[in-house]
Protein backbone atom coordinates (compact mmCIF):
# COMPACT_ATOMS: atom_id res chain seq x y z
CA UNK A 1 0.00 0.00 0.00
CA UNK A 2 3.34 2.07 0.64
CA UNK A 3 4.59 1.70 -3.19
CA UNK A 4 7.19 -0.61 -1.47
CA UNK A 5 8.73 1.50 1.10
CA UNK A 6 8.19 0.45 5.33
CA UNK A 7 6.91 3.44 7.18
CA UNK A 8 8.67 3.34 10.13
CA UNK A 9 12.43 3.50 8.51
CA UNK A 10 11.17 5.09 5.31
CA UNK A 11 13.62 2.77 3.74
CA UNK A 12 12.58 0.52 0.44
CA UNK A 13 12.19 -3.75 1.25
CA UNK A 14 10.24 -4.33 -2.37
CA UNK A 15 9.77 -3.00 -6.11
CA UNK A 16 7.55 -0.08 -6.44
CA UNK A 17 3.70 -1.22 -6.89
CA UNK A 18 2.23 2.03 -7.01
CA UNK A 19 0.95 3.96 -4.00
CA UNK A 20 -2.77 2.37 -2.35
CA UNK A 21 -4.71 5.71 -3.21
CA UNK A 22 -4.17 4.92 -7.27
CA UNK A 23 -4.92 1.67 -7.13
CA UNK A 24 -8.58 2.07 -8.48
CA UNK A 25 -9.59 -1.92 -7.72
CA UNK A 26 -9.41 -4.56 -5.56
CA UNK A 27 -7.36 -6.57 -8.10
CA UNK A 28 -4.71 -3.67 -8.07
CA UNK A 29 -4.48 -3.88 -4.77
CA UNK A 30 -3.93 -7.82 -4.77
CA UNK A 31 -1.45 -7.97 -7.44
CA UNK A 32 0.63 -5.27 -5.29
CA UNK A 33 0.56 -7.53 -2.31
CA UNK A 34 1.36 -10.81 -4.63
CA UNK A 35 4.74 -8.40 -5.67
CA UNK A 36 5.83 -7.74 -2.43
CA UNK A 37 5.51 -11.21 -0.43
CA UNK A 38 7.07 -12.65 -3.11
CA UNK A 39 10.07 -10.05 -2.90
CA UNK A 40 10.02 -10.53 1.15
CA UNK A 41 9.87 -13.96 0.73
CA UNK A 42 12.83 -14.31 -1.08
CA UNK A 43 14.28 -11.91 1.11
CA UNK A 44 13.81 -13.69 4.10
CA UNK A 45 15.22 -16.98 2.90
CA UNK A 46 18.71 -15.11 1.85
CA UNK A 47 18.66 -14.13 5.48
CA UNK A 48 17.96 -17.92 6.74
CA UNK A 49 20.70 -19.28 4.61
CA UNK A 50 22.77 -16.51 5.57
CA UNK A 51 21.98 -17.58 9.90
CA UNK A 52 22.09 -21.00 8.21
CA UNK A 53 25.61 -21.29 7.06
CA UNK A 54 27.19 -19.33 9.89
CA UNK A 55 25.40 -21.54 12.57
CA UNK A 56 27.07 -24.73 10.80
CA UNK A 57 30.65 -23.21 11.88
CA UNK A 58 29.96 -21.58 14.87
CA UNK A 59 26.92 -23.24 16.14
CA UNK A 60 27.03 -26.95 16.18
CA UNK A 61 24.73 -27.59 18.57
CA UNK A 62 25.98 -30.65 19.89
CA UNK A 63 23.25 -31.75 22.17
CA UNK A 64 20.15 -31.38 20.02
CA UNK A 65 22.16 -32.99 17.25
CA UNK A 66 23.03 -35.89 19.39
CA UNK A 67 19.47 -36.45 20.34
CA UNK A 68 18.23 -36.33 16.57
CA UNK A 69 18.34 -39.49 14.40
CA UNK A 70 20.64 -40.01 12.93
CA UNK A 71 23.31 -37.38 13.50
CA UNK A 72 25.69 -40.08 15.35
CA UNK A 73 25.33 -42.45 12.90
CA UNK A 74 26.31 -39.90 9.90
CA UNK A 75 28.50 -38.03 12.14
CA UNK A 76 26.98 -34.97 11.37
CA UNK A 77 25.52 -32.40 13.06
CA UNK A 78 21.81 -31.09 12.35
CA UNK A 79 23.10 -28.17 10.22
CA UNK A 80 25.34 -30.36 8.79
CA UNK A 81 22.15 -32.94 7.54
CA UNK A 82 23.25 -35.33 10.21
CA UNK A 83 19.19 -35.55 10.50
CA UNK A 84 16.77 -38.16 8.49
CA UNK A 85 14.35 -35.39 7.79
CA UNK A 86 14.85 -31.82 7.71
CA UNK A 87 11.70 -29.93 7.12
CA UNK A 88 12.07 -26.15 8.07
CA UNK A 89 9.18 -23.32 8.42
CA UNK A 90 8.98 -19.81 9.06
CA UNK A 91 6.67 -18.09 11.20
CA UNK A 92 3.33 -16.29 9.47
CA UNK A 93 1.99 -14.08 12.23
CA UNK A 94 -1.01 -11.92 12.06
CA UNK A 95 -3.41 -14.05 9.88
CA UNK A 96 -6.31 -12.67 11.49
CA UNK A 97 -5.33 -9.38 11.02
CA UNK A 98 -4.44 -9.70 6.79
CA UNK A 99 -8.03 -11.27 6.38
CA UNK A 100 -9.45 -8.70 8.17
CA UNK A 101 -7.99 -5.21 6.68
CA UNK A 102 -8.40 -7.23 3.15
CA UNK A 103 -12.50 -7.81 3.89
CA UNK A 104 -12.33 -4.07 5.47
CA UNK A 105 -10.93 -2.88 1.86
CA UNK A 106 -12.83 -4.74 -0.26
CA UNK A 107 -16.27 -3.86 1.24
CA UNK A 108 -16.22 -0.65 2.97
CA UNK A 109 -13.39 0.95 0.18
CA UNK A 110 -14.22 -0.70 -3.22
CA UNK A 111 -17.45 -2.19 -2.94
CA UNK A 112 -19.45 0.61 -0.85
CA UNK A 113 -17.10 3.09 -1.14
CA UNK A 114 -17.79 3.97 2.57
CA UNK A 115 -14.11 5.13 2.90
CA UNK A 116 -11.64 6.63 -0.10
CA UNK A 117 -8.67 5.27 -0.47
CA UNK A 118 -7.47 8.57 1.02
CA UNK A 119 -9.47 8.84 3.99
CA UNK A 120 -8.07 5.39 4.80
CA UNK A 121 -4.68 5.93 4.46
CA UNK A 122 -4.55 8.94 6.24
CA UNK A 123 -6.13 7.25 9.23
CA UNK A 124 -3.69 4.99 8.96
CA UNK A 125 -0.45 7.38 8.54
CA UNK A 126 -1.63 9.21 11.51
CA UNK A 127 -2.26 5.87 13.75
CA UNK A 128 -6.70 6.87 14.22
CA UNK A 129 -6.03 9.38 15.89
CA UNK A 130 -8.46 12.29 15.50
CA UNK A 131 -12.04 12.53 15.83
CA UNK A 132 -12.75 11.78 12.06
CA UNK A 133 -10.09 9.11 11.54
CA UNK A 134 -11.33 7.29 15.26
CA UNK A 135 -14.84 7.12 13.00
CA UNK A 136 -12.80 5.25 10.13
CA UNK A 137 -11.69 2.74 12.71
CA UNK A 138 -15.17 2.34 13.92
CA UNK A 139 -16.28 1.46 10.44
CA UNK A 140 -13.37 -0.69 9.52
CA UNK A 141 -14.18 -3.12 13.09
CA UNK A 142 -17.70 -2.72 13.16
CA UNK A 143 -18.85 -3.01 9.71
CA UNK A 144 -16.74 -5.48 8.06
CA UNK A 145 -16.81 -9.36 8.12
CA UNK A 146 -13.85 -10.74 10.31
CA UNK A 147 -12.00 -13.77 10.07
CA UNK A 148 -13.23 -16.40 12.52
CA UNK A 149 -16.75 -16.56 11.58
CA UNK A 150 -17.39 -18.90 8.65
CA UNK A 151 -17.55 -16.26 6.37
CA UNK A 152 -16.31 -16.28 2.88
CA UNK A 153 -15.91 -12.83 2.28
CA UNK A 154 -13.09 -12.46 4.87
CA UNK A 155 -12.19 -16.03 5.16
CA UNK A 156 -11.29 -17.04 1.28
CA UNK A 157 -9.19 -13.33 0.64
CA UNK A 158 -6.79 -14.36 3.42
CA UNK A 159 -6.19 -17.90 2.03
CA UNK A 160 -6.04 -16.74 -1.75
CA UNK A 161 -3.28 -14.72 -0.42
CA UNK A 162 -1.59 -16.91 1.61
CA UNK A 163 -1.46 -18.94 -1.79
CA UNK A 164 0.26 -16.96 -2.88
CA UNK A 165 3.39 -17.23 -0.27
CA UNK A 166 3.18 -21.15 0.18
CA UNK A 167 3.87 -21.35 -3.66
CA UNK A 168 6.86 -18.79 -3.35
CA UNK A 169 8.15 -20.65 -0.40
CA UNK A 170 8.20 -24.45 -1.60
CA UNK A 171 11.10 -22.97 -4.36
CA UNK A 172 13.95 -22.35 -2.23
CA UNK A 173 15.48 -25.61 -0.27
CA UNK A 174 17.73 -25.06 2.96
CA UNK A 175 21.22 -25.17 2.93
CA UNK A 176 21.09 -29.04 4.40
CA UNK A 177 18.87 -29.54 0.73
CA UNK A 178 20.54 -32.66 -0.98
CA UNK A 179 23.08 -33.47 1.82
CA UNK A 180 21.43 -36.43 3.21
CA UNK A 181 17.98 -35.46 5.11
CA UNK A 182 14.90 -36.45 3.37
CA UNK A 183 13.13 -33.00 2.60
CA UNK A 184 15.05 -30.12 3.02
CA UNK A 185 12.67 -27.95 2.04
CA UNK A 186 10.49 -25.26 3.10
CA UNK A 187 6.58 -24.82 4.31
CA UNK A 188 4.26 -22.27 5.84
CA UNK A 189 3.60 -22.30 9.59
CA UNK A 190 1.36 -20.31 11.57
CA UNK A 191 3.02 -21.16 15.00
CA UNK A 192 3.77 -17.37 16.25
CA UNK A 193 5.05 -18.63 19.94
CA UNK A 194 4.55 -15.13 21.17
CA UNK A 195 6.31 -13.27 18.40
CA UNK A 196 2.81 -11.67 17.51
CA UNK A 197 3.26 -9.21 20.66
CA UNK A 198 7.26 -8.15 19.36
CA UNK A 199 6.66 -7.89 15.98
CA UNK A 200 3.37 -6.06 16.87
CA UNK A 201 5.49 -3.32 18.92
CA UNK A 202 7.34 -2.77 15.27
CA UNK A 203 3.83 -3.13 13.22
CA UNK A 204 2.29 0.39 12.05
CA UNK A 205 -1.64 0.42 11.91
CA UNK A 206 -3.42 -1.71 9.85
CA UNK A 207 -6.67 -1.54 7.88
CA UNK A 208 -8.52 -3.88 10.78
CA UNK A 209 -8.46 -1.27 13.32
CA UNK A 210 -5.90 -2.63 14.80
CA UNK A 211 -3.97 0.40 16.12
CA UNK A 212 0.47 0.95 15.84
CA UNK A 213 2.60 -1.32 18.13
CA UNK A 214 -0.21 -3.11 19.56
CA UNK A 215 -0.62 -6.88 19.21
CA UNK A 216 -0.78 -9.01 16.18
CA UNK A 217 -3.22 -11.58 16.42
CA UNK A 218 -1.44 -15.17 17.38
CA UNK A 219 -1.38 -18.14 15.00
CA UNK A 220 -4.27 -18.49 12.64
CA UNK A 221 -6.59 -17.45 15.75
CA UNK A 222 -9.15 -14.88 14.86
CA UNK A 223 -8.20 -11.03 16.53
CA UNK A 224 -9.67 -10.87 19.92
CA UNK A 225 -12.86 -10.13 20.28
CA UNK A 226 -13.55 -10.61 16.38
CA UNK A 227 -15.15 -14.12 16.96
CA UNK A 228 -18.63 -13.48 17.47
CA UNK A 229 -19.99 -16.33 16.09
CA UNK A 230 -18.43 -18.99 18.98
CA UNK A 231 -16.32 -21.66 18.73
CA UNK A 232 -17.56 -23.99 15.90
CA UNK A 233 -17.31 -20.97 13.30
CA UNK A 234 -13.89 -20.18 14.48
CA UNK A 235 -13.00 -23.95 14.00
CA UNK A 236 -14.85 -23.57 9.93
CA UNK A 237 -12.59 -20.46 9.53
CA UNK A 238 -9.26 -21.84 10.32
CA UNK A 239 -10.31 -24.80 8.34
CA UNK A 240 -10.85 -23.39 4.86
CA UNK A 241 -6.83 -22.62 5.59
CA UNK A 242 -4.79 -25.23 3.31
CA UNK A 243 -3.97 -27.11 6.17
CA UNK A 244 -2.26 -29.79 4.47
CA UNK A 245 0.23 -27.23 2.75
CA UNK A 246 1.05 -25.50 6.13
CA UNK A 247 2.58 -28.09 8.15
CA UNK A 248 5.03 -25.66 9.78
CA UNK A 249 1.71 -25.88 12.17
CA UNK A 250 -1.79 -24.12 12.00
CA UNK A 251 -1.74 -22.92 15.39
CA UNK A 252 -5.20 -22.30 16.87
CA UNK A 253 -5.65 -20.85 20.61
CA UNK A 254 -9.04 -20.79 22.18
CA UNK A 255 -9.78 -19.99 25.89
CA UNK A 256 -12.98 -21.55 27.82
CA UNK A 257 -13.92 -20.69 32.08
CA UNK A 258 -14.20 -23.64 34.48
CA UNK A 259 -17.25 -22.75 35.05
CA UNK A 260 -18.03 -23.75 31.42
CA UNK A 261 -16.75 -27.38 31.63
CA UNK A 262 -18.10 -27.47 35.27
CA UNK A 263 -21.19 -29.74 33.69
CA UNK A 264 -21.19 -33.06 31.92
CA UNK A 265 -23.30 -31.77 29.00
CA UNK A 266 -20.63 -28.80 28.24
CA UNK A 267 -17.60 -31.36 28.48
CA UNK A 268 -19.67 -33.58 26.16
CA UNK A 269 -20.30 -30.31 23.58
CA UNK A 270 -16.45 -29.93 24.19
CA UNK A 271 -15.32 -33.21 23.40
CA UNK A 272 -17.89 -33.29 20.21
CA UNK A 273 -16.38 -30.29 18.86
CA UNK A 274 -12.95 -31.32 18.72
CA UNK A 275 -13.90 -34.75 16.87
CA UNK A 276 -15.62 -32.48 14.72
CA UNK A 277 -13.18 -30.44 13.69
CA UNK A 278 -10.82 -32.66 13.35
CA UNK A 279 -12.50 -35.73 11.69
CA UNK A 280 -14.67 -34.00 9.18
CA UNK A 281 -13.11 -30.56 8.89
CA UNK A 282 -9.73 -32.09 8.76
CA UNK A 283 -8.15 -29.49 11.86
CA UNK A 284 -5.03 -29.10 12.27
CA UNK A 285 -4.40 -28.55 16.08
CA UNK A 286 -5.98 -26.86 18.65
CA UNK A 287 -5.09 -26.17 22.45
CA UNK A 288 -7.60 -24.46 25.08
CA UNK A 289 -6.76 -22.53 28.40
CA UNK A 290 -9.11 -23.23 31.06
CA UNK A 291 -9.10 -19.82 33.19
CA UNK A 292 -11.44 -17.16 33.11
CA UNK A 293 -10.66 -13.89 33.04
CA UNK A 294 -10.89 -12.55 36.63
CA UNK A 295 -8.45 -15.27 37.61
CA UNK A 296 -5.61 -13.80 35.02
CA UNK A 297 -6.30 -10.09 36.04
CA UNK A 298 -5.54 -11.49 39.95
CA UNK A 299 -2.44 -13.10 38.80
CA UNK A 300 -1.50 -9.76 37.58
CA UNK A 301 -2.41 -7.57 40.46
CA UNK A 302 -1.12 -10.18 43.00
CA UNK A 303 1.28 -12.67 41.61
CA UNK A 304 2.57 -14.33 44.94
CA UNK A 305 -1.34 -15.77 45.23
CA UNK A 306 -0.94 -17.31 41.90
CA UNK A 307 2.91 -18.97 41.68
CA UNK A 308 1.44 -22.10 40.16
CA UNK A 309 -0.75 -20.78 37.70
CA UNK A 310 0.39 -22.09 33.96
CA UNK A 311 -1.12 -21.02 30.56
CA UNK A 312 -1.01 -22.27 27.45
CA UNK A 313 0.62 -19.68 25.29
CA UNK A 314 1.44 -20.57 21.96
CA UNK A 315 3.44 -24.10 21.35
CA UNK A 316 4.31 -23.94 24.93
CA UNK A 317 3.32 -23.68 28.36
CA UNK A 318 4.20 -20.98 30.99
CA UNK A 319 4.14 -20.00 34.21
CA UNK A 320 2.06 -16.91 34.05
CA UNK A 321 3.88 -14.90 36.24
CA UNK A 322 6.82 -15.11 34.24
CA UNK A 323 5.73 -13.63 31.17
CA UNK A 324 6.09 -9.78 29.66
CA UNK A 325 3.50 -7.51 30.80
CA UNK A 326 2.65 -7.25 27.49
CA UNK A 327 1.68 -11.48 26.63
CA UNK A 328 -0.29 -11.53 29.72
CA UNK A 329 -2.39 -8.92 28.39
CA UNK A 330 -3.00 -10.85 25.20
CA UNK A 331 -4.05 -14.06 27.08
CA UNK A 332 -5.69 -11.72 28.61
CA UNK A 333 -7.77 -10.35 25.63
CA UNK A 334 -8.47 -13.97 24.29
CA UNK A 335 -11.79 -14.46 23.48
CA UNK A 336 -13.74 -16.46 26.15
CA UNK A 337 -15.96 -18.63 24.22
CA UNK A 338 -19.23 -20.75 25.29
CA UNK A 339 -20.37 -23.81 24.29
């Protein structure tokens, strides 16, 4: 939307594409993203190879190696391809968030032409701030579909561009490619860990709402608060994803109260809905925190009550009380859902 150029360094990462305000459709707009992530793709896997290679010399590690079949046996370490398979993923972070300011374009700039192009990217340069740019925000959360709700309209733009990057990605092998491993290659993953909250701090506003340096939304969860619909349209969402293609891991976090699963019926409609998702919409993964809200914002305020407390927060587990200020808040914000 920047012709190319990141607004916080002013400094050009991709190819001019022409600034958002001329691009007169949609389609403009898409073909301008399709540029750039396949730029930054290639980009990033220079810099991989680049960590790759200098890691082989001076970082051997020894001890994962020596636990991975079959380094010993080949006498080589993981960056070396001592491993049998070597299958390597980045991390996309923020899927909620690209589905979101795409279905906030498309409908409220091109389709109703609610917003001009202009109007939107000054809200945007000047982070909502401003009683007429707050109202931009308003419309771009409150009256456009969101990701994590069975609906196509926000849904199917995210995964026809994430298309996009899991084609670009499957042509560049890692440096271990053709030194023994089976694979050696490249895939999408979705598993943020809690890298949504740090690269959100160095994120600029973006056409969701979502305001500078807050949060990006984790794995392919929906943005907080954006899942209206409860839990089974969250699971149809995430599974219109090409899960098979992103087997870096399609990381979905979802956060029910004790009090929900205090009954038999609810840990029945709990246990159905995983089999479900699953079975016949052929899920991924999926991993709950039982807490409720008040309990977190306790932990907080008084952390020596709540030493044992551990949440799930991304691929791992953590004590609570150990994490930033800034992760707790965005267990925090997790949706609560009901079943």
């Amino acid at each position: 939307m920047n012709d190319g150029i990141d607004q916080t360094s002013q400094r050009r990462f991709a190819s001019p594409t022409g600034h958002f305000e001329d691009m007169e459709t949609y389609d403009d707009l898409k073909k301008a993203i399709d540029q750039t992530m396949i730029e930054l793709t290639r980009a990033s896997v220079i810099t991989e190879n680049a960590v790759d290679l200098v890691s082989e010399k001076e970082v051997p590690d020894i001890l994962c190696s020596a636990l991975t079949q079959d380094c010993i046996g080949r006498g080589k370490t993981i960056k070396e391809g001592g491993a049998v398979y070597d299958f390597i993923s980045g991390l996309q972070i923020g899927i909620a968030n690209m589905a979101d300011s795409l279905a906030a374009i498309k409908k409220l700039v091109y389709d109703e032409q609610k917003i001009s192009r202009h109007e939107l990217m000054e809200a945007l340069q000047n982070n909502f701030e401003g009683e007429h740019n707050e109202e931009i925000r308003k419309l771009l959360i409150q009256n456009a579909p969101k990701y994590g709700n069975d609906l196509d309209e926000a849904d199917q733009l995210v995964v026809d561009v994430y298309d996009t990057y899991i084609r670009e990605i499957k042509k560049y092998p890692n440096t271990r490619y053709g030194r023994g491993p089976i694979g050696g290659i490249r895939y999408a993953g979705t598993s943020s860990i809690s890298a949504n909250v740090g690269q959100g701090r160095d994120t600029m506003a973006t056409p969701d709402g979502r305001k500078a340096h807050e949060p990006l939304a984790e794995g392919c969860s929906p943005a907080h608060s954006m899942d209206r619909s409860g839990p089974t349209a969250v699971m149809k969402s995430v599974s219109k994803l090409p899960t098979g293609k992103i087997t870096g891991g399609v990381l979905l976090n979802q956060k029910v109260t004790p009090a929900i699963l205090s009954s038999a019926e609810n840990r029945m409609k709990l246990e159905v809905l995983m089999r479900t998702f699953f079975n016949r919409l052929k899920g991924y993964h999926v991993q709950y925190n039982v807490v409720d809200k008040a309990t977190l914002l306790d932990a907080q305020a008084h952390p020596e009550k709540h030493q044992d407390l551990i949440v799930r927060v991304a691929g791992y587990s953590a004590f609570f009380n150990v994490l930033s200020k800034q992760t707790q808040d965005d267990i925090i914000d997790r949706t609560e859902q009901t079943l």
